[in-house]
C-alpha atoms as a PDB file:
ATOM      1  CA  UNK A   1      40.572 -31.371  -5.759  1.00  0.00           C
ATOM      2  CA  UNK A   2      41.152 -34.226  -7.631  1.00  0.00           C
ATOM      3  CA  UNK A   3      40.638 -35.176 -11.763  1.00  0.00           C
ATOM      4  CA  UNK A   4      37.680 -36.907 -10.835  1.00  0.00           C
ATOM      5  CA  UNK A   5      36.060 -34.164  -8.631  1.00  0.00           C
ATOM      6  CA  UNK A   6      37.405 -31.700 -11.194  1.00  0.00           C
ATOM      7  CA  UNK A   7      34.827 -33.610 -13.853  1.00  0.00           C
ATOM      8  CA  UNK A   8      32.034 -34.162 -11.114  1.00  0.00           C
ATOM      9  CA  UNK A   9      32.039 -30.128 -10.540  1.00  0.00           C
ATOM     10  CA  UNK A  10      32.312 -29.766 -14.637  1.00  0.00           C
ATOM     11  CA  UNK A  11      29.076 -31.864 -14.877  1.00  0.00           C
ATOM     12  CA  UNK A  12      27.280 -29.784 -12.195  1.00  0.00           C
ATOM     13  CA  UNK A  13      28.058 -26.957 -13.765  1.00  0.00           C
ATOM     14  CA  UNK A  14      26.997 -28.323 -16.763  1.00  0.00           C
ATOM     15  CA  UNK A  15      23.485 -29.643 -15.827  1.00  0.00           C
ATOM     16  CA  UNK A  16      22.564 -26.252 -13.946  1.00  0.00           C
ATOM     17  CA  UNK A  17      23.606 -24.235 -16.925  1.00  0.00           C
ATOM     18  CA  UNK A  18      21.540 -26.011 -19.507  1.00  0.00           C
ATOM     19  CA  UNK A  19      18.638 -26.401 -16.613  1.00  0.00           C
ATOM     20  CA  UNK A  20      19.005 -21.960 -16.496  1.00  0.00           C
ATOM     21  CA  UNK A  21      18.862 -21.416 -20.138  1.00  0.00           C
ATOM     22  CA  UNK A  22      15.784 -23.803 -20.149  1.00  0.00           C
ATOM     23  CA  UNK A  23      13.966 -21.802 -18.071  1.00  0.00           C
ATOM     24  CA  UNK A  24      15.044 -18.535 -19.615  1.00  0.00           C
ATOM     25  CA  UNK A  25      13.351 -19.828 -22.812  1.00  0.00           C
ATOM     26  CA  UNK A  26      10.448 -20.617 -21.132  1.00  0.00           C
ATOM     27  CA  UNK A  27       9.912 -17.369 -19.386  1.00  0.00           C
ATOM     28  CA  UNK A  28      10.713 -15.148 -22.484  1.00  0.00           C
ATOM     29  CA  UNK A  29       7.844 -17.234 -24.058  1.00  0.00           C
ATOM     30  CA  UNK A  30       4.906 -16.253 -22.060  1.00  0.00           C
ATOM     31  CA  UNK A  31       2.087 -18.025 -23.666  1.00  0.00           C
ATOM     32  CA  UNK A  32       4.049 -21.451 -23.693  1.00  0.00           C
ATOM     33  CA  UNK A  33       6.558 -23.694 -25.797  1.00  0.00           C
ATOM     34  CA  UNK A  34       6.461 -27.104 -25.812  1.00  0.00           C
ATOM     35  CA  UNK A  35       9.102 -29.607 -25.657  1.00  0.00           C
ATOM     36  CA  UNK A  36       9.857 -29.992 -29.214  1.00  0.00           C
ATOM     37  CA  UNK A  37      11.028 -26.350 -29.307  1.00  0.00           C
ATOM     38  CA  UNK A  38      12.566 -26.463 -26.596  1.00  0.00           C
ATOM     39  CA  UNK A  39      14.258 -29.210 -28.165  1.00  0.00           C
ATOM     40  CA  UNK A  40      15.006 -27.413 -30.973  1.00  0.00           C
ATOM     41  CA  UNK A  41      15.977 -23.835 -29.535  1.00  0.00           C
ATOM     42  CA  UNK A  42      18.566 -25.298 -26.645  1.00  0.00           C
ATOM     43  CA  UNK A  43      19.970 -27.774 -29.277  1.00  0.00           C
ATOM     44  CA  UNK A  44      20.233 -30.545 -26.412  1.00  0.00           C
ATOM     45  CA  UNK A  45      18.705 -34.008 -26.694  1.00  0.00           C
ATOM     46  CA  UNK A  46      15.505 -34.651 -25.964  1.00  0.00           C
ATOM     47  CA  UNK A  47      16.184 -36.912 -22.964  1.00  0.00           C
ATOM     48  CA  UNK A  48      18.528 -34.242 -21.372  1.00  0.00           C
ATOM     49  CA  UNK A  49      15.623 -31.627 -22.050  1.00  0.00           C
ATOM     50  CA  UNK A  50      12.611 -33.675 -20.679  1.00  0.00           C
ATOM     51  CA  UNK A  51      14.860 -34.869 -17.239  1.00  0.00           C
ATOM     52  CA  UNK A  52      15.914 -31.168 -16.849  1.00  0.00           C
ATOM     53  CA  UNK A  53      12.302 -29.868 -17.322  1.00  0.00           C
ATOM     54  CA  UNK A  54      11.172 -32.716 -15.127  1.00  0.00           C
ATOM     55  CA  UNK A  55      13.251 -31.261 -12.217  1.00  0.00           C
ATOM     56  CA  UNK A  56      12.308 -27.863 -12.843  1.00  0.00           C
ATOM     57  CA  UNK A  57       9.041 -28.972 -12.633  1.00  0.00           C
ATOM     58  CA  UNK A  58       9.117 -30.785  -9.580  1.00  0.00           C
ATOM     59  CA  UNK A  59      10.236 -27.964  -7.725  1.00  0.00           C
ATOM     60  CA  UNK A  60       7.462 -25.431  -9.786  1.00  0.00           C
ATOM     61  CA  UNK A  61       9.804 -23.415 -11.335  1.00  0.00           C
ATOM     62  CA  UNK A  62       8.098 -24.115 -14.536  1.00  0.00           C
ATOM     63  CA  UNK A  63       4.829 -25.506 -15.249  1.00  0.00           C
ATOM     64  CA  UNK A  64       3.221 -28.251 -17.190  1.00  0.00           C
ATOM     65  CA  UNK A  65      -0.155 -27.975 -18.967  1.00  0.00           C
ATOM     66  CA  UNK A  66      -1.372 -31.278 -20.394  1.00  0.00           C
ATOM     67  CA  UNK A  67      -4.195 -29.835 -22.880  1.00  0.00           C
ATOM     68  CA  UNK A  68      -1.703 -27.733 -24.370  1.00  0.00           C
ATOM     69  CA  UNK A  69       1.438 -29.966 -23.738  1.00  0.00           C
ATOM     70  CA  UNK A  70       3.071 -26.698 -22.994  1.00  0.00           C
ATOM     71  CA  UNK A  71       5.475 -25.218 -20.594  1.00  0.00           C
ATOM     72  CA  UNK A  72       4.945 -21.886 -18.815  1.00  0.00           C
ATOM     73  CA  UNK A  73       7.011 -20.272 -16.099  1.00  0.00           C
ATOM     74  CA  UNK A  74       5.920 -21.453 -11.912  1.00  0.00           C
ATOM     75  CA  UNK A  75       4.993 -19.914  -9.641  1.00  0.00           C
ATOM     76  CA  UNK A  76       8.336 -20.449  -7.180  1.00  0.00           C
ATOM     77  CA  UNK A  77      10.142 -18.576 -10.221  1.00  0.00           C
ATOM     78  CA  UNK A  78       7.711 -16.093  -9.645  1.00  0.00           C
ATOM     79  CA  UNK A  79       8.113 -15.491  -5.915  1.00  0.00           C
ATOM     80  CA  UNK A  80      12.103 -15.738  -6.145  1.00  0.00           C
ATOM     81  CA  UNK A  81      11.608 -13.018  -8.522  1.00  0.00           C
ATOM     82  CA  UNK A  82       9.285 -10.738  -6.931  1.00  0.00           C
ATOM     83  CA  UNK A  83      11.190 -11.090  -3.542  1.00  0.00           C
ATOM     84  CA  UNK A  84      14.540 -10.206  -5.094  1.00  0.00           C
ATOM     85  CA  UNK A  85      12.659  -7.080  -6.201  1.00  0.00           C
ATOM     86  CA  UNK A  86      11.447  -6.136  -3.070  1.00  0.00           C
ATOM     87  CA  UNK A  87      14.500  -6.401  -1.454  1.00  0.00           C
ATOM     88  CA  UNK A  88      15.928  -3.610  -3.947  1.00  0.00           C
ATOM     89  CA  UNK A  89      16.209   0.015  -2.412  1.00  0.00           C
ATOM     90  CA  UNK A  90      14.670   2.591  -5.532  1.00  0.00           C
ATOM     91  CA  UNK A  91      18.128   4.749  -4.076  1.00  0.00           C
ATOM     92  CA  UNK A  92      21.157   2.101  -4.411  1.00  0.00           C
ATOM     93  CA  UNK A  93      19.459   0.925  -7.542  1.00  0.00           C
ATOM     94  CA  UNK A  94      19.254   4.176  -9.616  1.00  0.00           C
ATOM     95  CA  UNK A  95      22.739   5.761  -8.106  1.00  0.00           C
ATOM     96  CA  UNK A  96      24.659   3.738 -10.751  1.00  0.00           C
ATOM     97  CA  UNK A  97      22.649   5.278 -13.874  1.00  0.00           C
ATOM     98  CA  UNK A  98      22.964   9.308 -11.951  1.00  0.00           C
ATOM     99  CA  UNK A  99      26.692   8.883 -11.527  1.00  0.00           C
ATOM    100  CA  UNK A 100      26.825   7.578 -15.503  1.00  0.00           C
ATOM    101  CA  UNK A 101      24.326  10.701 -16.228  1.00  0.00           C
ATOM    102  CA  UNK A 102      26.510  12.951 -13.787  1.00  0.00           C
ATOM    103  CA  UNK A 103      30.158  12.365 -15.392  1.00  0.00           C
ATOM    104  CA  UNK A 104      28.350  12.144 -19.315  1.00  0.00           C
ATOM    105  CA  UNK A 105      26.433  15.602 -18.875  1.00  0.00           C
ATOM    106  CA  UNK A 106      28.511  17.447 -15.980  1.00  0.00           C
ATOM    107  CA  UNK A 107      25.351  18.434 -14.533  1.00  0.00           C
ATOM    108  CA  UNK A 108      23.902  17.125 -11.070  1.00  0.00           C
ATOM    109  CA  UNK A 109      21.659  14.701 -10.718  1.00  0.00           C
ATOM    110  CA  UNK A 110      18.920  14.461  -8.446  1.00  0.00           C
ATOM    111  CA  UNK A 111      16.643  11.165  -7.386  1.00  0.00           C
ATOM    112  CA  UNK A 112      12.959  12.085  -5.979  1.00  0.00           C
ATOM    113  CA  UNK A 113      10.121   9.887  -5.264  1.00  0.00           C
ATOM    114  CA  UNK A 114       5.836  11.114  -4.236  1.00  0.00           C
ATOM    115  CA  UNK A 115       5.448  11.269  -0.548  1.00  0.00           C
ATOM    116  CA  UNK A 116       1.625  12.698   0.818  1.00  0.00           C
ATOM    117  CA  UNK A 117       1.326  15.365  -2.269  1.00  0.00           C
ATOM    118  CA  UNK A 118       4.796  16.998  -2.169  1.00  0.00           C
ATOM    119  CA  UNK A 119       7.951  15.270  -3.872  1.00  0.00           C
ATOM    120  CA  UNK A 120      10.798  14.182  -1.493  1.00  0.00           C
ATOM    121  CA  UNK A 121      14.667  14.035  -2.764  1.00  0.00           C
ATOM    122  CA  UNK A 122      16.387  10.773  -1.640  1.00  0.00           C
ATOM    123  CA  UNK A 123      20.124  11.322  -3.596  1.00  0.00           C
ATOM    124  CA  UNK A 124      22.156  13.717  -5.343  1.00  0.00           C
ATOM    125  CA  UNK A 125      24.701  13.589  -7.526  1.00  0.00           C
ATOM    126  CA  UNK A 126      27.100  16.549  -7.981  1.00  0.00           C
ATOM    127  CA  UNK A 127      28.145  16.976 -11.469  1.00  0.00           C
ATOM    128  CA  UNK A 128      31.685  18.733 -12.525  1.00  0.00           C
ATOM    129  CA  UNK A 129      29.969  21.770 -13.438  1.00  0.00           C
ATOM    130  CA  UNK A 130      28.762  24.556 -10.821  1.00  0.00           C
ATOM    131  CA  UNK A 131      25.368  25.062  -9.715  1.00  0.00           C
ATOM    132  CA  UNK A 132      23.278  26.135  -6.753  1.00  0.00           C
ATOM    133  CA  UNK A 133      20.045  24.608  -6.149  1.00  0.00           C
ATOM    134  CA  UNK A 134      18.331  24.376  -2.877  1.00  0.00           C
ATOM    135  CA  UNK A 135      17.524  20.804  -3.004  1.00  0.00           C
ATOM    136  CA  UNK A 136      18.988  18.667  -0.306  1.00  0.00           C
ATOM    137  CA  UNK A 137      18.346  15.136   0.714  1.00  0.00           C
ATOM    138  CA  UNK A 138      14.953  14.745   2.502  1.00  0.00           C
ATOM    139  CA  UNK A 139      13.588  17.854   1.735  1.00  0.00           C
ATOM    140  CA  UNK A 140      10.307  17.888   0.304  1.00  0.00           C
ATOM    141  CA  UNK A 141       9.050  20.563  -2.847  1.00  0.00           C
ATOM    142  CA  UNK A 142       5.763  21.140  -4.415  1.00  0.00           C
ATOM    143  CA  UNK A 143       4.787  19.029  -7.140  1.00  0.00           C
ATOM    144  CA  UNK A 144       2.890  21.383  -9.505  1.00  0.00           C
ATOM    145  CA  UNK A 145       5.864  23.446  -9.870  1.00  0.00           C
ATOM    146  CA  UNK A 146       8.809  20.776  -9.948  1.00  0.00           C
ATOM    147  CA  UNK A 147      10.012  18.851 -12.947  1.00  0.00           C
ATOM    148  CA  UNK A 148      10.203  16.085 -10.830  1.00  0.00           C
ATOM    149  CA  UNK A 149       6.944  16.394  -9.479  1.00  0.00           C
ATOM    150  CA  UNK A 150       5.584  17.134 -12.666  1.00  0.00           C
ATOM    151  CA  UNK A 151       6.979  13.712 -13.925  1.00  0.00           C
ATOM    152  CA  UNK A 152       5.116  11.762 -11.318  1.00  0.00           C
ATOM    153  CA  UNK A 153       2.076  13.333 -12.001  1.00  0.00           C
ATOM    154  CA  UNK A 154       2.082  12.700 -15.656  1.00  0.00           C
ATOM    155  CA  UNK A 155       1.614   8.942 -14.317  1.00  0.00           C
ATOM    156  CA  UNK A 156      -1.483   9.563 -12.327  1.00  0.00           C
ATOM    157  CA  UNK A 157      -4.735   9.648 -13.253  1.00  0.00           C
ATOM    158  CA  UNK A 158      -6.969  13.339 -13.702  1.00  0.00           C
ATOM    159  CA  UNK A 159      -9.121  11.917 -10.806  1.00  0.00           C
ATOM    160  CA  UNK A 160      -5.944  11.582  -8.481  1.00  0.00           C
ATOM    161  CA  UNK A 161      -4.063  14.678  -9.398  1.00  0.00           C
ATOM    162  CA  UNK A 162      -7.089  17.137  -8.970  1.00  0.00           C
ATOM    163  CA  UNK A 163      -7.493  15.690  -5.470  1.00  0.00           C
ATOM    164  CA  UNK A 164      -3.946  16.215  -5.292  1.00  0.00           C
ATOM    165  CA  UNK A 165      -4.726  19.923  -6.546  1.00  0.00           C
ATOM    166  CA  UNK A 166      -7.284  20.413  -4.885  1.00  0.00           C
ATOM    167  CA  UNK A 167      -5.704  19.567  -1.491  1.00  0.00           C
ATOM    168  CA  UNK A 168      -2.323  20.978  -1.667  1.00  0.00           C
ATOM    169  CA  UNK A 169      -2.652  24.072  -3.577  1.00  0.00           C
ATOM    170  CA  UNK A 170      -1.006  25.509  -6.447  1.00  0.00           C
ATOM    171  CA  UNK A 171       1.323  28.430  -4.981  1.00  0.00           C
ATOM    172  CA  UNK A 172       2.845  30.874  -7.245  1.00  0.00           C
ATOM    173  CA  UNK A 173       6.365  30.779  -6.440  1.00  0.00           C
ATOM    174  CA  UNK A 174       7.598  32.742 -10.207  1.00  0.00           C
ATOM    175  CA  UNK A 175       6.219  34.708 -12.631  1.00  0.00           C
ATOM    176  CA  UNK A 176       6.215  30.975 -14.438  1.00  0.00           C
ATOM    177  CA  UNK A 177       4.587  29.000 -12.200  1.00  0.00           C
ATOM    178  CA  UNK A 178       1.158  27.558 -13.665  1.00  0.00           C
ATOM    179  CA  UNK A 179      -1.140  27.851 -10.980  1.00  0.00           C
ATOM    180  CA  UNK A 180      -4.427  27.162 -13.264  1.00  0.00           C
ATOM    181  CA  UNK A 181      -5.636  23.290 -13.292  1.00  0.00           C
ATOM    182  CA  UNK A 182      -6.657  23.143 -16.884  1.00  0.00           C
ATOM    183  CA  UNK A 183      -3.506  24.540 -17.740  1.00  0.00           C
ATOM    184  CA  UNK A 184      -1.513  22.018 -15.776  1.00  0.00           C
ATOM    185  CA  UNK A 185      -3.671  19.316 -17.521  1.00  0.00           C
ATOM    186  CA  UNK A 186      -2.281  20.589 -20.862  1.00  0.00           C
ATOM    187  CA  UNK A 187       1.014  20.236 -19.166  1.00  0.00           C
ATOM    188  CA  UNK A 188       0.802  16.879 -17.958  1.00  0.00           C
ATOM    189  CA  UNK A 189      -0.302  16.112 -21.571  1.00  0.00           C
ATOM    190  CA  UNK A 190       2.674  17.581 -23.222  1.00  0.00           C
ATOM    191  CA  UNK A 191       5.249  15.723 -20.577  1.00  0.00           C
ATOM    192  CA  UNK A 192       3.791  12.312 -21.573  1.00  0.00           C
ATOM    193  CA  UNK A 193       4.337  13.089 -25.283  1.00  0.00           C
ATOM    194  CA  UNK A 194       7.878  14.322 -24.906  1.00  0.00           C
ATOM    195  CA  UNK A 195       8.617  11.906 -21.805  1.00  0.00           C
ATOM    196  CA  UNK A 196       9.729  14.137 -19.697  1.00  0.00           C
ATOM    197  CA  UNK A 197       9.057  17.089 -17.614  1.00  0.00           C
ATOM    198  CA  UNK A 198      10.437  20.893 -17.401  1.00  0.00           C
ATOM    199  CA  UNK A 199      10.800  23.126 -14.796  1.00  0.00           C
ATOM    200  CA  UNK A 200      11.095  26.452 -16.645  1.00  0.00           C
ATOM    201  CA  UNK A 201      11.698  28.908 -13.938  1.00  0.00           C
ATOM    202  CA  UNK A 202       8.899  27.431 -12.194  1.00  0.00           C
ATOM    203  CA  UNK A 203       9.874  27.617  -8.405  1.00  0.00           C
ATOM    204  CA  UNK A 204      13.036  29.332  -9.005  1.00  0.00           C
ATOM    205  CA  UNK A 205      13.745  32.260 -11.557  1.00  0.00           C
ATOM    206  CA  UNK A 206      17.888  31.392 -13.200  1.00  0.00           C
ATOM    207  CA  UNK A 207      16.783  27.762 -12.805  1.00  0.00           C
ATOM    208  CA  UNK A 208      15.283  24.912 -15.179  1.00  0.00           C
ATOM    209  CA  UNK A 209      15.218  21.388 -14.535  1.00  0.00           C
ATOM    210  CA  UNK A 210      14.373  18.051 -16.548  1.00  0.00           C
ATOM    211  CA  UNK A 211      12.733  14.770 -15.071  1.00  0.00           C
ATOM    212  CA  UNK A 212      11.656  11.510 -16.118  1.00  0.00           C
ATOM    213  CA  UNK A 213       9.820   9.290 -14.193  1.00  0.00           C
ATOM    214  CA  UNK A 214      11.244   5.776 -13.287  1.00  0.00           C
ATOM    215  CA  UNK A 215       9.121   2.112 -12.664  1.00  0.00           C
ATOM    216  CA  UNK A 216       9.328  -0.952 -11.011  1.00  0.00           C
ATOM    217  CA  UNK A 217       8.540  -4.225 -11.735  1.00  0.00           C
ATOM    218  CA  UNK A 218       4.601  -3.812 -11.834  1.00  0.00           C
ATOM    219  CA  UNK A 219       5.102  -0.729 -13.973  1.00  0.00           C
ATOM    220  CA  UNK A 220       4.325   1.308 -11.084  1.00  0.00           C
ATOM    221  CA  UNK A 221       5.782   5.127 -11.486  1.00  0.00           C
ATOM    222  CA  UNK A 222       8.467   4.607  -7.992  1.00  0.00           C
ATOM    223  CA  UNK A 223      10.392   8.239  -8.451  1.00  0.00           C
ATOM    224  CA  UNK A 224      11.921  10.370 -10.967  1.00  0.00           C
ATOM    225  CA  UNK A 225      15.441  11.147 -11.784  1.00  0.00           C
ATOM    226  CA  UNK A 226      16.114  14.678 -13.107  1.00  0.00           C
ATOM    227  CA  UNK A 227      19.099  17.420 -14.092  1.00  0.00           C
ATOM    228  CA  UNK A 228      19.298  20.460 -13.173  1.00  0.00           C
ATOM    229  CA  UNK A 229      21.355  23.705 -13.527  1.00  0.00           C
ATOM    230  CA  UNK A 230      21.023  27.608 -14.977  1.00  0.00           C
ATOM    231  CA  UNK A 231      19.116  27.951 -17.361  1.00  0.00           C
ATOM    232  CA  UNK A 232      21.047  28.971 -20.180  1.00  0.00           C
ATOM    233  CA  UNK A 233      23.093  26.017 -20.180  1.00  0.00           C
ATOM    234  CA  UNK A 234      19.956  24.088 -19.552  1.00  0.00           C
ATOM    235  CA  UNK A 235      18.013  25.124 -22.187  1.00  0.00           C
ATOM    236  CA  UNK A 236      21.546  25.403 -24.715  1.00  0.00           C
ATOM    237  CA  UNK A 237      21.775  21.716 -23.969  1.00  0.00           C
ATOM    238  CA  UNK A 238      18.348  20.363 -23.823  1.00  0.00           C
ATOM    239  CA  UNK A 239      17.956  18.179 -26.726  1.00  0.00           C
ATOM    240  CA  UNK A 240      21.332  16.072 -25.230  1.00  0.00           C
ATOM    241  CA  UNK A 241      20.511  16.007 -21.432  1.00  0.00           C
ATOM    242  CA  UNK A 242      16.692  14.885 -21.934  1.00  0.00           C
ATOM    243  CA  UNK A 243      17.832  12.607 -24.373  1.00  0.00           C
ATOM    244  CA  UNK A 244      20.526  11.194 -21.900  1.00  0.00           C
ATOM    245  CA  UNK A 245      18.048  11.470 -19.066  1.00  0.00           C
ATOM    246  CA  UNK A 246      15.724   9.472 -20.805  1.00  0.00           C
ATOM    247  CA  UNK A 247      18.493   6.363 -21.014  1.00  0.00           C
ATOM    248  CA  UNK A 248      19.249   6.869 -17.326  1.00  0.00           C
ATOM    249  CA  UNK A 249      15.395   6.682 -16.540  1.00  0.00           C
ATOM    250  CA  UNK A 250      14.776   3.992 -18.413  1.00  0.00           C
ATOM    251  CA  UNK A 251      18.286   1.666 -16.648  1.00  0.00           C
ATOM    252  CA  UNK A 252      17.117   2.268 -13.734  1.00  0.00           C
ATOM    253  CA  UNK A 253      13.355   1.035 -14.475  1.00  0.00           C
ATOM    254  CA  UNK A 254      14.820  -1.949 -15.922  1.00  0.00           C
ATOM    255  CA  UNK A 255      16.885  -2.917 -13.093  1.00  0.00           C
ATOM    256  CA  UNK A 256      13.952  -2.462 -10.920  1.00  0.00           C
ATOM    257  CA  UNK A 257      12.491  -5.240 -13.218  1.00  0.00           C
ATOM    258  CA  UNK A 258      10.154  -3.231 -15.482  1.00  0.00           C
ATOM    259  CA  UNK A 259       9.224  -4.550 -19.061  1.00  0.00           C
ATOM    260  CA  UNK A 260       9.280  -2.318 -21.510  1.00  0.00           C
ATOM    261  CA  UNK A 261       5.899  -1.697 -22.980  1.00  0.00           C
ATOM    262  CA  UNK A 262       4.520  -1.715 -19.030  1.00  0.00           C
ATOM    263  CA  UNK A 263       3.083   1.008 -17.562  1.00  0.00           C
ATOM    264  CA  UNK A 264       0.051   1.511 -14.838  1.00  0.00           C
ATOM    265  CA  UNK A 265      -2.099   4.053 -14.077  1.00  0.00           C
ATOM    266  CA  UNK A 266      -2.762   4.544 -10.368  1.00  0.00           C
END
């Protein structure tokens, strides 16, 4: 390439740069900012800023509201984002975070997600300590007696997880298992203050489990990602792997494009 194509690609470069961080600014303020802040935050003149929103503009990446004189983010931002989203499978997204979880804790991760009333595990991750837990890819578990159902269900509404109740049962698999609604209210109650859920011998006796559930974009609960092992070591631990667990959790929402400070209630 030659010195003058060398400072044509430098000026490209240049131009889209300054045109991103212009519309970063204008999508971290939500309500608006107007050109003289803009101005002011990007440091650029004002001609540069005005030709660069201009563009943006034209091609409704950003938005232009004369009463106001503000901009806001467009809507082709908008679908460019939600489409990238879409296109993002819940189990290559979260594997990165239960590898990191995996190799910090030594204890496996697991990845579930709410299929029909039962939970069903998509991935596992072994970690470098020993365990044995029946819980293999595609198989499906109750979710009144799971951590990781349990997590889910601390996302629904009353309405939804009494019909859920209601239709699938609550089996008593342990001495453990809760099998009375009101008492799995009170449950539900206590997982969304601690943000996250145990399984305390629930389905299996020598066995405990954490879980925290994971969103998307729209806030949505999508899955849960959870540790478990025996539950000595489980419970010895707990304070560090729910703590950990929660940072996992809370990666993986993000890179599914949640906001903190989202949530929904289905």
């Amino acid at each position: 390439m030659t010195l003058e194509g060398n400072e044509s690609q430098l000026q490209v470069n240049s131009t889209v740069e300054r045109a991103l961080i212009l519309l970063e600014m204008v999508a971290i303020r939500g309500e608006g900012v107007s050109l003289a802040e803009l101005v002011k935050e990007a440091d650029l003149p004002k001609t540069t800023v005005f030709r660069l929103l201009e563009t943006l503009k034209s091609r409704d990446y950003v938005q232009f509201d004369p009463n106001t004189e503000k901009y806001t983010i467009g809507l082709k931002s908008l679908e460019i984002g939600v489409f990238g989203l879409h296109k993002l499978p819940i189990v290559e997204v979260a594997s990165r975070s239960m590898r990191e979880l995996s190799e910090l804790t030594g204890e496996t991760s697991f990845l579930a997600t709410y299929s029909s009333g039962e939970t069903v595990y998509l991935n596992k991750i072994e970690g470098s300590q020993s365990i044995s837990i029946r819980a293999e890819l595609g198989m499906r578990r109750p979710v009144h007696c799971t951590a990781v159902g349990k997590a889910i269900l601390s996302t629904f509404s009353k309405e939804e997880v009494d019909r859920i109740l209601e239709e699938k049962g609550m089996a008593k698999y342990t001495d453990h298992t809760i099998v009375n609604p009101e008492e799995f209210h009170l449950e539900l109650g206590r997982i969304r203050k601690a943000g996250y859920a145990v399984d305390n011998e629930e389905i299996e006796m020598g066995l405990t489990c954490y879980a925290v559930p994971i969103y998307n974009y729209t806030g949505r609960s999508v899955g849960t990602i959870s540790l478990g092992g025996p539950t000595k070591r489980m419970v010895d631990n707990k304070a560090e792997l729910t703590c950990r667990l929660k940072e996992a959790a809370l990666q993986t929402s993000q890179r599914l494009g949640l906001v903190p400070g989202i949530r929904s209630i289905l």
